[in-house]
C-alpha atoms as a PDB file:
ATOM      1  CA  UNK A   1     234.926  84.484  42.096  1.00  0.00           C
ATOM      2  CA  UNK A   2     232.509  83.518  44.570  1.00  0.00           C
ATOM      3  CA  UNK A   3     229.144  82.487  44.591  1.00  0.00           C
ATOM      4  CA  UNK A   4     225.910  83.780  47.268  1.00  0.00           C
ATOM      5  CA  UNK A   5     223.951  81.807  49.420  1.00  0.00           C
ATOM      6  CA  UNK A   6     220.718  82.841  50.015  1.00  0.00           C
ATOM      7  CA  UNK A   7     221.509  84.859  53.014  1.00  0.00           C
ATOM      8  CA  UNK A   8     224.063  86.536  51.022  1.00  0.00           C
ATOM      9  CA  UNK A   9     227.041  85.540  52.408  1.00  0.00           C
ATOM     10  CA  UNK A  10     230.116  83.865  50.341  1.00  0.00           C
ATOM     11  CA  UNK A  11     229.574  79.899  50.342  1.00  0.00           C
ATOM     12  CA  UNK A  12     232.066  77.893  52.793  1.00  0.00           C
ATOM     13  CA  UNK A  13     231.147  80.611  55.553  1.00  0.00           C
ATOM     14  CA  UNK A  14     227.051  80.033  56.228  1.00  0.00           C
ATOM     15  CA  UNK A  15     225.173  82.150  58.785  1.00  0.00           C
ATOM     16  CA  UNK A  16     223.798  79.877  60.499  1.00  0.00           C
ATOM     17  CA  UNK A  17     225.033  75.755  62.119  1.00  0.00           C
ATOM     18  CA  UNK A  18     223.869  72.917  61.074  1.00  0.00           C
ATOM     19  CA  UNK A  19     220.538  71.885  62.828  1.00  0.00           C
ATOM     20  CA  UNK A  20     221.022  70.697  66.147  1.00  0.00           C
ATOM     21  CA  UNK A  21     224.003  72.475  66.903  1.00  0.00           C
ATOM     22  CA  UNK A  22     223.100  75.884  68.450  1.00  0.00           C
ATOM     23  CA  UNK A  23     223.689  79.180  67.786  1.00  0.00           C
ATOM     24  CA  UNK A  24     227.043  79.235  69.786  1.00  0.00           C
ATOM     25  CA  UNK A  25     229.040  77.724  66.554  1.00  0.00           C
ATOM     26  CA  UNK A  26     228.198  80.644  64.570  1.00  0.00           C
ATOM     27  CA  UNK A  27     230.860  82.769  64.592  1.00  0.00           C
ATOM     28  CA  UNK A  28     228.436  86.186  63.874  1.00  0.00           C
ATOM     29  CA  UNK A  29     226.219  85.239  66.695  1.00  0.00           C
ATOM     30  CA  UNK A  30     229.177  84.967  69.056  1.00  0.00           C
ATOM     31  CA  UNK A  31     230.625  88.793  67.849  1.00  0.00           C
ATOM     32  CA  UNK A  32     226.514  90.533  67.781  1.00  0.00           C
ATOM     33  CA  UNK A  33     226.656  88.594  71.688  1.00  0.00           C
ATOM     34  CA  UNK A  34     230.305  90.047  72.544  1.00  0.00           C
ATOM     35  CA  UNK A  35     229.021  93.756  71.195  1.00  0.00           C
ATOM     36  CA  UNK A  36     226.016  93.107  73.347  1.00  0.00           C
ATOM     37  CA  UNK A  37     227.271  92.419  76.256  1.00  0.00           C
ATOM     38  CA  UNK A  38     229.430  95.799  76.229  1.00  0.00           C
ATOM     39  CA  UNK A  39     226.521  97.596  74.813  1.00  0.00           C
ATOM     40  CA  UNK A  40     224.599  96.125  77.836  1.00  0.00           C
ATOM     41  CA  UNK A  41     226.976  97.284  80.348  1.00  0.00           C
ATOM     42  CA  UNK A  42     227.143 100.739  79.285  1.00  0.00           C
ATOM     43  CA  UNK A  43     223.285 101.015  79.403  1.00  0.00           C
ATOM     44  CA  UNK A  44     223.522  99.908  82.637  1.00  0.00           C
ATOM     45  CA  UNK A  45     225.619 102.152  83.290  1.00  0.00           C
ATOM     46  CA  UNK A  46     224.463 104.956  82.031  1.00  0.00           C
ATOM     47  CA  UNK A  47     221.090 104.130  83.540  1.00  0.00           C
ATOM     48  CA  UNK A  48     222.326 104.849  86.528  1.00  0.00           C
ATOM     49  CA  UNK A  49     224.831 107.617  86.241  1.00  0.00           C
ATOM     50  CA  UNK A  50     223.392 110.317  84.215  1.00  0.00           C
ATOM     51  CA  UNK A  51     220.020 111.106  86.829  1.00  0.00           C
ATOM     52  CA  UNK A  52     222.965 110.801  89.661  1.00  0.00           C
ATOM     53  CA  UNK A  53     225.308 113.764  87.806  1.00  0.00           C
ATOM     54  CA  UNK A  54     222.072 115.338  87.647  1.00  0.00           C
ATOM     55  CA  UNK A  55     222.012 115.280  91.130  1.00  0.00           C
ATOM     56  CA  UNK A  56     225.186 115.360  92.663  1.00  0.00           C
ATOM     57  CA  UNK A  57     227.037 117.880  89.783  1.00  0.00           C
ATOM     58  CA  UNK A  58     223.726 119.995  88.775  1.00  0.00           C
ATOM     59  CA  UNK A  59     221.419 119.814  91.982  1.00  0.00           C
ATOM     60  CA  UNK A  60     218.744 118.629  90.074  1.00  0.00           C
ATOM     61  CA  UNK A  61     215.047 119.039  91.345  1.00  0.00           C
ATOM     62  CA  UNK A  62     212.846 115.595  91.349  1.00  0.00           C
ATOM     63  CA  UNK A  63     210.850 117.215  88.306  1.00  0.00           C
ATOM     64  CA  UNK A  64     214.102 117.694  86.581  1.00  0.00           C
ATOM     65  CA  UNK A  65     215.450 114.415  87.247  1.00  0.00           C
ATOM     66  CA  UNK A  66     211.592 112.958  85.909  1.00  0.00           C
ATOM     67  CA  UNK A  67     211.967 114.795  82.709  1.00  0.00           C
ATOM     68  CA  UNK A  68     215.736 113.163  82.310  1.00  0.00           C
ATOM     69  CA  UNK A  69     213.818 110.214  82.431  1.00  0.00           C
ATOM     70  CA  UNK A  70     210.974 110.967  80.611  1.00  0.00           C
ATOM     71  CA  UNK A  71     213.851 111.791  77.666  1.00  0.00           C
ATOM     72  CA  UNK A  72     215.361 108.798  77.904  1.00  0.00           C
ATOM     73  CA  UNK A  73     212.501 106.551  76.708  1.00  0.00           C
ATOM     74  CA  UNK A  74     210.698 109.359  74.452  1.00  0.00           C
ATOM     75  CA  UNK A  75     212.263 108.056  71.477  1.00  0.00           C
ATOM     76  CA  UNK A  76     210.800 104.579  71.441  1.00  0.00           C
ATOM     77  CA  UNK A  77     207.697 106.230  71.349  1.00  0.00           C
ATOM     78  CA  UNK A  78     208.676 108.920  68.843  1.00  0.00           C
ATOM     79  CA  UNK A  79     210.474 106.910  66.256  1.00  0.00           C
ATOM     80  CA  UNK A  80     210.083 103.195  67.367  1.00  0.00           C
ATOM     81  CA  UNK A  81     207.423 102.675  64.819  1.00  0.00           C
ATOM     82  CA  UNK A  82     209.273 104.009  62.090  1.00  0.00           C
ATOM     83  CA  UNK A  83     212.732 102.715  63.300  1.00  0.00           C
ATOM     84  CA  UNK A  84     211.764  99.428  62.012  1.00  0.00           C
ATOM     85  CA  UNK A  85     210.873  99.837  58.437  1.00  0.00           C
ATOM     86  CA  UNK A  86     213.752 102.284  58.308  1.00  0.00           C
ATOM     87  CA  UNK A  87     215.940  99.093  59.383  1.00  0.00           C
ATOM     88  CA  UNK A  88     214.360  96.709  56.963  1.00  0.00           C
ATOM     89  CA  UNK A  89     215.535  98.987  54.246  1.00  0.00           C
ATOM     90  CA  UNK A  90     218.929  99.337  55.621  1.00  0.00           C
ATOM     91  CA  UNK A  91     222.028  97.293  55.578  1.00  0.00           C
ATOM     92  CA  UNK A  92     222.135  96.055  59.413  1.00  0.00           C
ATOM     93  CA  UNK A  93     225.438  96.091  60.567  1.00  0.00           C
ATOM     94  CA  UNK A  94     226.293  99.524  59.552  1.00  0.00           C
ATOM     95  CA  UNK A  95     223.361 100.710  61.850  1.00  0.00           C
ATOM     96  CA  UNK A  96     224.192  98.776  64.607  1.00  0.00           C
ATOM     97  CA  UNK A  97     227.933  99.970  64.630  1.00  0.00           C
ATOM     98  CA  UNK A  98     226.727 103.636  64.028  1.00  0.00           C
ATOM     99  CA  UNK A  99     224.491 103.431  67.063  1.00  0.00           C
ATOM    100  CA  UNK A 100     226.975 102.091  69.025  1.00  0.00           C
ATOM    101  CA  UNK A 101     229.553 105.098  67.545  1.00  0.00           C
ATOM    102  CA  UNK A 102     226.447 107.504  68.397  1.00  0.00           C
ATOM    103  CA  UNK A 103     226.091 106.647  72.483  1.00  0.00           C
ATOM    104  CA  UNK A 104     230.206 106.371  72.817  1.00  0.00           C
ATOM    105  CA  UNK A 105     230.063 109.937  71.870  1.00  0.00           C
ATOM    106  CA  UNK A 106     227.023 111.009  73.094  1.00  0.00           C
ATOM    107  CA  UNK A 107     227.927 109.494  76.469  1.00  0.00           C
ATOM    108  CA  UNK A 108     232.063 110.553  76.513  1.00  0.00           C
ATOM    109  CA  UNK A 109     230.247 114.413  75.816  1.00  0.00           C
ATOM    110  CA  UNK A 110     229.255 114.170  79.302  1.00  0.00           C
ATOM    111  CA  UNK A 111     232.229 113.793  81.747  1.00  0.00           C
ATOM    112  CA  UNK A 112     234.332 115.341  79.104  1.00  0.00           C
ATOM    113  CA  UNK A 113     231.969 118.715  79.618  1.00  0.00           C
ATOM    114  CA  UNK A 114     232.106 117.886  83.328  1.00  0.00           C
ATOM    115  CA  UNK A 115     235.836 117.804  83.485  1.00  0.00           C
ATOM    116  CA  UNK A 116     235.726 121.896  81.740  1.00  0.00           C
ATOM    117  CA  UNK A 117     232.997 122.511  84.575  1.00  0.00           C
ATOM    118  CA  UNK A 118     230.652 122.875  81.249  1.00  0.00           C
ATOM    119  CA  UNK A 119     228.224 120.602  82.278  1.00  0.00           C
ATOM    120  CA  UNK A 120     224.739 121.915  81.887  1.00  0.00           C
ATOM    121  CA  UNK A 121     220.980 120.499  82.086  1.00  0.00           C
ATOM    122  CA  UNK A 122     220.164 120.833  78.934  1.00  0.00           C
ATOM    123  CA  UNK A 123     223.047 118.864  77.504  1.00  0.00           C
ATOM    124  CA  UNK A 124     221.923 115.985  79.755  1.00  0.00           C
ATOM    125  CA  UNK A 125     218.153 116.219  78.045  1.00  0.00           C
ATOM    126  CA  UNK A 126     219.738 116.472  74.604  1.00  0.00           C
ATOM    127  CA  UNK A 127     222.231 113.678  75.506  1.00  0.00           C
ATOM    128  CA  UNK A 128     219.404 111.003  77.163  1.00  0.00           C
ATOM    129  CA  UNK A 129     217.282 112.207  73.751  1.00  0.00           C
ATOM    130  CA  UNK A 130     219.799 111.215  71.463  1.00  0.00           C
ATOM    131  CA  UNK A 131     221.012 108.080  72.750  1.00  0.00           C
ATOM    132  CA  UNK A 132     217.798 107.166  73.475  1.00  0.00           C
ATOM    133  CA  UNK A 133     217.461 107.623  69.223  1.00  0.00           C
ATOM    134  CA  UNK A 134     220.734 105.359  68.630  1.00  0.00           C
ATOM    135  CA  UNK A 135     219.232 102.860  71.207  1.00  0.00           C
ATOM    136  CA  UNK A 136     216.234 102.179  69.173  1.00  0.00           C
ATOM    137  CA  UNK A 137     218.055 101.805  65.971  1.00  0.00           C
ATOM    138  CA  UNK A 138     220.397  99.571  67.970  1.00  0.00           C
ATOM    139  CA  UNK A 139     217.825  97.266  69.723  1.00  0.00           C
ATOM    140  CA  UNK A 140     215.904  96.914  66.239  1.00  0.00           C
ATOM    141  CA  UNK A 141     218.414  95.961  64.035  1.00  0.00           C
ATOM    142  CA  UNK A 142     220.126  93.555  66.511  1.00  0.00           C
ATOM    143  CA  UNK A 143     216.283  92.021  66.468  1.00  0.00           C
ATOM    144  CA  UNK A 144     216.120  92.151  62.814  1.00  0.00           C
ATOM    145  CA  UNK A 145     219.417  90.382  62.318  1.00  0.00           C
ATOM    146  CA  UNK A 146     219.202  87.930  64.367  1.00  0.00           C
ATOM    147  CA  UNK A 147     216.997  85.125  62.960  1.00  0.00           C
ATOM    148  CA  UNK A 148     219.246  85.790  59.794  1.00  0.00           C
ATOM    149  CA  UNK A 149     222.358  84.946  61.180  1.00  0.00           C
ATOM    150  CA  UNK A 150     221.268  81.915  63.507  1.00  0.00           C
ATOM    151  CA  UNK A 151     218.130  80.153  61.433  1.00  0.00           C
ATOM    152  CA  UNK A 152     214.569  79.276  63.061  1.00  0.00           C
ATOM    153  CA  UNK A 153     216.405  75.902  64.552  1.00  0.00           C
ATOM    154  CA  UNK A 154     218.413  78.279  66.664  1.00  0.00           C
ATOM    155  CA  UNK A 155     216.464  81.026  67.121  1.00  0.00           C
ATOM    156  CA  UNK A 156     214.886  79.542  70.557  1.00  0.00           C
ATOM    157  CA  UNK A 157     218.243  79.217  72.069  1.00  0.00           C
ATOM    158  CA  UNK A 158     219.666  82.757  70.670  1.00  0.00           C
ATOM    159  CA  UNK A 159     216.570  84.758  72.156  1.00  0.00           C
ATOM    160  CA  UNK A 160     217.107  82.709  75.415  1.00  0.00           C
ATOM    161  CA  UNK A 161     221.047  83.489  75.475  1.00  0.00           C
ATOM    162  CA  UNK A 162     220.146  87.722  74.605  1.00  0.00           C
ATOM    163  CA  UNK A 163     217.062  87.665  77.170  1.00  0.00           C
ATOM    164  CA  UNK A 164     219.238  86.375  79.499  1.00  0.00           C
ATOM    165  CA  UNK A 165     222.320  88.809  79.195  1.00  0.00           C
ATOM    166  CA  UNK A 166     219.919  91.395  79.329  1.00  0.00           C
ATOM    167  CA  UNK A 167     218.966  90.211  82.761  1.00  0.00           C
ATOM    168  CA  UNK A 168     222.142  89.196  83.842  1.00  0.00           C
ATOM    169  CA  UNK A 169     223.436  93.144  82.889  1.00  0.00           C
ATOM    170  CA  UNK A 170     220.273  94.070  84.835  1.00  0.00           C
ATOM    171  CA  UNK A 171     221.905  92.741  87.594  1.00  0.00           C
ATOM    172  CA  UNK A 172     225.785  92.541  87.253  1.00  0.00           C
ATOM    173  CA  UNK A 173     225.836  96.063  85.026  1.00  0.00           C
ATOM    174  CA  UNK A 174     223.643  98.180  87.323  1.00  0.00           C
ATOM    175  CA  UNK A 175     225.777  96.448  90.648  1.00  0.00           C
ATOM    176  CA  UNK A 176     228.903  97.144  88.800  1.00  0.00           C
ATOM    177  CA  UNK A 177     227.777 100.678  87.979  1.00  0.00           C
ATOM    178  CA  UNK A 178     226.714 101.771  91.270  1.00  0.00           C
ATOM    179  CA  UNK A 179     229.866 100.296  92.923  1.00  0.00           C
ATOM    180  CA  UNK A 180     232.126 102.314  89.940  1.00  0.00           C
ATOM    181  CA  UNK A 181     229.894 105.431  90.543  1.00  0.00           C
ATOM    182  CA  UNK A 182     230.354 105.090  94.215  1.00  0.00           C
ATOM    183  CA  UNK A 183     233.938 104.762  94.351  1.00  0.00           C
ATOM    184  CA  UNK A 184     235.384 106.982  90.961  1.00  0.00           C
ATOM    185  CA  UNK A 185     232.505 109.276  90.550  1.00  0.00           C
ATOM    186  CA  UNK A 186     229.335 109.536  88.276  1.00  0.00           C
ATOM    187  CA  UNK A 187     231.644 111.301  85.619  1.00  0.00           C
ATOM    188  CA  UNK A 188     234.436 108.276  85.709  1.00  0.00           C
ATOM    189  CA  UNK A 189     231.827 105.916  85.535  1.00  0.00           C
ATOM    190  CA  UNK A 190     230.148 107.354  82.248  1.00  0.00           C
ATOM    191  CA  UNK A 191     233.166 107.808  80.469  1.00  0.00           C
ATOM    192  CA  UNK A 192     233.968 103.710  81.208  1.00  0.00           C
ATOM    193  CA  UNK A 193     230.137 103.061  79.547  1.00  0.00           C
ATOM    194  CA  UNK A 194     231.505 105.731  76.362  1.00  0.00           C
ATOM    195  CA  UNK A 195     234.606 103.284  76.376  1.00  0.00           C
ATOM    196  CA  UNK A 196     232.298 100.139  76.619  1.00  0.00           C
ATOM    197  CA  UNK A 197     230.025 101.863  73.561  1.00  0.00           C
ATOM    198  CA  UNK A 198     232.987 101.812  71.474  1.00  0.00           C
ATOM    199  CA  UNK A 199     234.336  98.488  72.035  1.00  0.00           C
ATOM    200  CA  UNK A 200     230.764  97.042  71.249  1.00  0.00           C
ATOM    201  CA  UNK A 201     231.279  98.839  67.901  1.00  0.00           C
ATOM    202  CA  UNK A 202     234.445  97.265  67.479  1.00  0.00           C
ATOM    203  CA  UNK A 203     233.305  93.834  67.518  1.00  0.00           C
ATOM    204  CA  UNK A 204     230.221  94.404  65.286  1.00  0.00           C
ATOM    205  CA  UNK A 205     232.978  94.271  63.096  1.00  0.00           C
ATOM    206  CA  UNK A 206     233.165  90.337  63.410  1.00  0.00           C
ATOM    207  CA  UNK A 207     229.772  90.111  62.244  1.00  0.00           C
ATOM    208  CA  UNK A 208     230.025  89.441  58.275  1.00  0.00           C
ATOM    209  CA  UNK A 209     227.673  92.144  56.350  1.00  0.00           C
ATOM    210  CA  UNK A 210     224.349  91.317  55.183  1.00  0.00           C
ATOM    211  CA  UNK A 211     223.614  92.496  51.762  1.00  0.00           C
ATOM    212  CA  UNK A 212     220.823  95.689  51.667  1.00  0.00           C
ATOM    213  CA  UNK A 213     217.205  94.466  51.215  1.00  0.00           C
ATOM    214  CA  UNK A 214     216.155  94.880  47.578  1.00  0.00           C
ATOM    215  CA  UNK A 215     214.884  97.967  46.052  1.00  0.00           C
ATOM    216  CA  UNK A 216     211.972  95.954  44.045  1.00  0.00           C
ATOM    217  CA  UNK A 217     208.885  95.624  45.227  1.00  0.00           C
ATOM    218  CA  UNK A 218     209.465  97.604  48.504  1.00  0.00           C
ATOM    219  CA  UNK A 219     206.334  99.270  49.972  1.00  0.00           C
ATOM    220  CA  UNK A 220     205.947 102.733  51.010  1.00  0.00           C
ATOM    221  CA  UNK A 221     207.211 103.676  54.524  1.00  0.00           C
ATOM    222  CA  UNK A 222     203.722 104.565  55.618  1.00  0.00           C
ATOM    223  CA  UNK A 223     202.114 101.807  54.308  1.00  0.00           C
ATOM    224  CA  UNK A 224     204.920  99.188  55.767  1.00  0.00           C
ATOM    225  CA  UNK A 225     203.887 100.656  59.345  1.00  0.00           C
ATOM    226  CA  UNK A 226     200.641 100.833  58.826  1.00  0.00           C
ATOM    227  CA  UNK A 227     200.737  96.963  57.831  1.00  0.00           C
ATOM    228  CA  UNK A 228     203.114  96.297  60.840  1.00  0.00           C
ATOM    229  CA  UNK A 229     200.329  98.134  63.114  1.00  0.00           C
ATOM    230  CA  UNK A 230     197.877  96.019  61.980  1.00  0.00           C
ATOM    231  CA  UNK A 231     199.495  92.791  62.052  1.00  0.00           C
ATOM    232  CA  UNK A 232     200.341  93.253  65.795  1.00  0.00           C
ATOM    233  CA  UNK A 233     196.560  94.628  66.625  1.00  0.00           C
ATOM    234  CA  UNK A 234     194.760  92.122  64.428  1.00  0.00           C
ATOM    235  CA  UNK A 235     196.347  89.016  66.270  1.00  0.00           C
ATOM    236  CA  UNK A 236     195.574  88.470  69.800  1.00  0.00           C
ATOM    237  CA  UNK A 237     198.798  87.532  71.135  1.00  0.00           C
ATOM    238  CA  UNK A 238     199.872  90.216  69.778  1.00  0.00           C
ATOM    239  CA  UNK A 239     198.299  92.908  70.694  1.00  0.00           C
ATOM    240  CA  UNK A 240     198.267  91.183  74.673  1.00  0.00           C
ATOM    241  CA  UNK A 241     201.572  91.059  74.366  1.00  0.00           C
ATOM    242  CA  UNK A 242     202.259  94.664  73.293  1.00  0.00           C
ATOM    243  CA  UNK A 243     199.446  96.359  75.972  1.00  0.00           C
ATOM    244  CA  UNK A 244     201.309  94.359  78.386  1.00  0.00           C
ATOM    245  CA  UNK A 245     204.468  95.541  77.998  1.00  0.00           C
ATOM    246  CA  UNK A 246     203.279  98.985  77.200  1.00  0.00           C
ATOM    247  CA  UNK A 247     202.389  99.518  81.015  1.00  0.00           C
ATOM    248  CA  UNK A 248     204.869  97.672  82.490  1.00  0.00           C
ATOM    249  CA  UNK A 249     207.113 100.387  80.938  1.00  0.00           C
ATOM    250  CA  UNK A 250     205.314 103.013  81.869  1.00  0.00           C
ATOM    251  CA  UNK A 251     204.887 101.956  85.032  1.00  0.00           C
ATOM    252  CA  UNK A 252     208.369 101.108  85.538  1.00  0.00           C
ATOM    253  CA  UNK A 253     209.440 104.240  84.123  1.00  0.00           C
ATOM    254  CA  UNK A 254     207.338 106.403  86.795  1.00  0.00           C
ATOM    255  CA  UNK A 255     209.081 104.479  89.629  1.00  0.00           C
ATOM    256  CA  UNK A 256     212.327 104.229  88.285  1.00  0.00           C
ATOM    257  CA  UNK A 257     212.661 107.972  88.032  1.00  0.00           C
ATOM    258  CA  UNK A 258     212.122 109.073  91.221  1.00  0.00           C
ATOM    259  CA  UNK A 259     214.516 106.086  92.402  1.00  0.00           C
ATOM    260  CA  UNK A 260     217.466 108.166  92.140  1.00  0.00           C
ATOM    261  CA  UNK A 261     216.096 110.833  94.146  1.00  0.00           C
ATOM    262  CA  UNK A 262     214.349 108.772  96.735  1.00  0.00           C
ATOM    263  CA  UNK A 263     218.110 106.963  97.044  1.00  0.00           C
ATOM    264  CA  UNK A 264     220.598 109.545  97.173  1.00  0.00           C
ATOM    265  CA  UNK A 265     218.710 113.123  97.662  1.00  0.00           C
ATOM    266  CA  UNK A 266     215.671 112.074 100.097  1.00  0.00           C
ATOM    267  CA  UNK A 267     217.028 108.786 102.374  1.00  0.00           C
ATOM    268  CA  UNK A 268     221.244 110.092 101.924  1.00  0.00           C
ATOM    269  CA  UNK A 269     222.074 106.043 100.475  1.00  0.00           C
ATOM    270  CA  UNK A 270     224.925 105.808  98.278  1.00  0.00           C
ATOM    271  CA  UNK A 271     224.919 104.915  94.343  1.00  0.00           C
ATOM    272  CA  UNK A 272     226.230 101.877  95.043  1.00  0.00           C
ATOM    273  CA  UNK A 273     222.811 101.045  97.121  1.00  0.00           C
ATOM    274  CA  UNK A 274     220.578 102.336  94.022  1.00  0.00           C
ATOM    275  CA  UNK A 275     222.888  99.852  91.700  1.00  0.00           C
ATOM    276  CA  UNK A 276     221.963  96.727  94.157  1.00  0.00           C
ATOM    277  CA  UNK A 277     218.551  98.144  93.928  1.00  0.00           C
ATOM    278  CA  UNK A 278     218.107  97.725  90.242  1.00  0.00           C
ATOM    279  CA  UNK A 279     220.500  94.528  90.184  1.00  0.00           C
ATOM    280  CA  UNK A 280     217.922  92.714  92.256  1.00  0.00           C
ATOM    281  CA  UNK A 281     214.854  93.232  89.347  1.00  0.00           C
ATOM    282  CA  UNK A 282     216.936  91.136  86.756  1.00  0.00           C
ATOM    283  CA  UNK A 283     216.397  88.239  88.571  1.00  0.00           C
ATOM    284  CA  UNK A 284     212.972  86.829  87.502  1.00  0.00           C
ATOM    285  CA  UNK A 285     214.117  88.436  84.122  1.00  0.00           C
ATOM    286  CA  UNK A 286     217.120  85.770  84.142  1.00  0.00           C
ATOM    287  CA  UNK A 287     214.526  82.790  85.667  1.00  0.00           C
ATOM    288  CA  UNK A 288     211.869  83.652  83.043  1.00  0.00           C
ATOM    289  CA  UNK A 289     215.189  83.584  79.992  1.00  0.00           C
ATOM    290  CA  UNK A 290     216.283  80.199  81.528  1.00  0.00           C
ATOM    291  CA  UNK A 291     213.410  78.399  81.677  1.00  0.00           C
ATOM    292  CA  UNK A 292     212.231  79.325  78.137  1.00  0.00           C
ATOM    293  CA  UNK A 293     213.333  76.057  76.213  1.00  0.00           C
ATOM    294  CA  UNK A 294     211.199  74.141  78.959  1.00  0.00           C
ATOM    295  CA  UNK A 295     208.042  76.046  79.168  1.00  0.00           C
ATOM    296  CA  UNK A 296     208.084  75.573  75.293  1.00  0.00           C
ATOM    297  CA  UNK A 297     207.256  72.429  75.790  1.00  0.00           C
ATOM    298  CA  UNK A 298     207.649  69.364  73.628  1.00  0.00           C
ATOM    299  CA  UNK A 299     205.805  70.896  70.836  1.00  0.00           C
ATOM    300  CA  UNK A 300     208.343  73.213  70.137  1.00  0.00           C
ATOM    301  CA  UNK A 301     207.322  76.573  68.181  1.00  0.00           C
ATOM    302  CA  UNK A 302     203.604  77.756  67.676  1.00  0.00           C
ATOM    303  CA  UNK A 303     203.053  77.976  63.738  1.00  0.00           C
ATOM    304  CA  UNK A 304     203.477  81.516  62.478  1.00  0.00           C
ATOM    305  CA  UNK A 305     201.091  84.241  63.061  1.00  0.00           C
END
């Protein structure tokens, strides 16, 4: 019979490496990193491809190709709130592997319904919806677990090494998935990123459960958002931080939606030119990622909130 540490986990296999030693000896960090970087990739991937089958298999008008995109990011605004106290209440892996389950088939719908010549606009907005809904659930949990599995010694290096495949997929996915869209086809691409989806499930499986949250004590739903509102607005890093990132977003959105048309429909480049594109805004993403641990400074951490 074995005995719990306070994470949860059997004794002899902690979540986290002795101080000092980074998150990279953990062996749940490495699988949640391995699933990431596939689940990266097929973003990517995706990013790109759907607006172009849109265009190239549909004929898709600029409005049409704006709401696709418009789709796409509705759900962080729809459910994003609520995503997170759902997740606290959850256990994480499970989520994480059915999200990544979700977009493999969610994302293998679409050349599949190509291939029967079934393909219609509407399953593109219900498809971009929907994975957009497994991709919160996905992005939370993998930011919920992670300070449980590495420890607040490694947590510095563990957001530097996710920040910085996110930018490095930025780049090398969105190249990658021009140059696959370019030479096999929108519809091969997408069903490499459904493929990708389901091999980032797959290694979730390396990442030991972590027992479900207690029942005791556990707040209403409403109220835990409501606190979680308030927590961000009533601190003023906070809140800078979140209106920040709020308009980059939408401001990102607005141009990267008409990229695709600009690209392809309007100035007749190939996908492969709108995936170099895209590559080339990961890289102050991956300078800002590697230069965290120095711009922290000697002092290390700021004192929680």
């Amino acid at each position: 019979m074995t005995t719990a540490t306070p994470t949860g986990h059997p004794t002899g296999h902690p979540t986290s490496p002795p101080p000092g030693a980074g998150p990279w000896r953990n062996p749940d960090f490495r699988a949640l990193f391995g699933a990431a970087t596939l689940s990266q990739f097929a973003a990517n991937t995706g990013y790109i491809g759907v607006p172009l089958l849109a265009l190239t298999a549909l004929d898709a008008s600029p409005s049409q190709v704006g709401a696709l995109a418009a789709l796409s990011t509705a759900a962080f605004l729809l459910i994003g709130l609520p995503a997170g106290a759902w997740v606290d209440r959850l256990r994480t892996r499970p989520v994480l592997i059915a999200a990544d389950l979700s977009r493999a088939a969610l994302v293998g719908s679409l050349p599949f319904a190509w291939w029967l010549d079934l393909l219609t606009l509407a399953q593109l907005y219900a498809v971009v919806l929907l994975t957009g809904c497994a991709s919160v659930f996905g992005e939370v949990g993998a930011q919920s677990v992670l300070p449980r599995l590495v420890g607040r010694d490694g947590l510095v290096r563990a957001n530097a090494a996710m920040v910085t495949l996110t930018a490095v997929a930025n780049i090398a996915g969105r190249g990658v998935g021009g140059a696959l869209i370019a030479f096999l086809t929108a519809p091969v691409a997408l069903a490499c990123a459904a493929l990708a989806h389901l091999g980032s499930a797959l290694r979730m499986l390396g990442v030991r459960p972590v027992p479900k949250p207690p029942a005791a004590g556990r707040t209403r739903l409403r109220t835990q958002i409501s606190e979680g509102l308030a927590h961000v607005l009533g601190h003023p890093e906070l809140r800078a931080l979140a209106l920040t990132a709020s308009m980059i977003n939408l401001g990102g959105s607005v141009i990267n939606a008409m990229l695709p048309v600009l690209f392809v429909t309007e100035l007749g480049m190939s996908a492969a030119a709108l995936g170099l594109f895209w590559a080339a805004g990961g890289a102050g993403l991956l300078c800002g990622a590697r230069l965290a641990r120095r711009v922290r400074g000697p002092r290390g951490l700021r004192p929680p909130l």
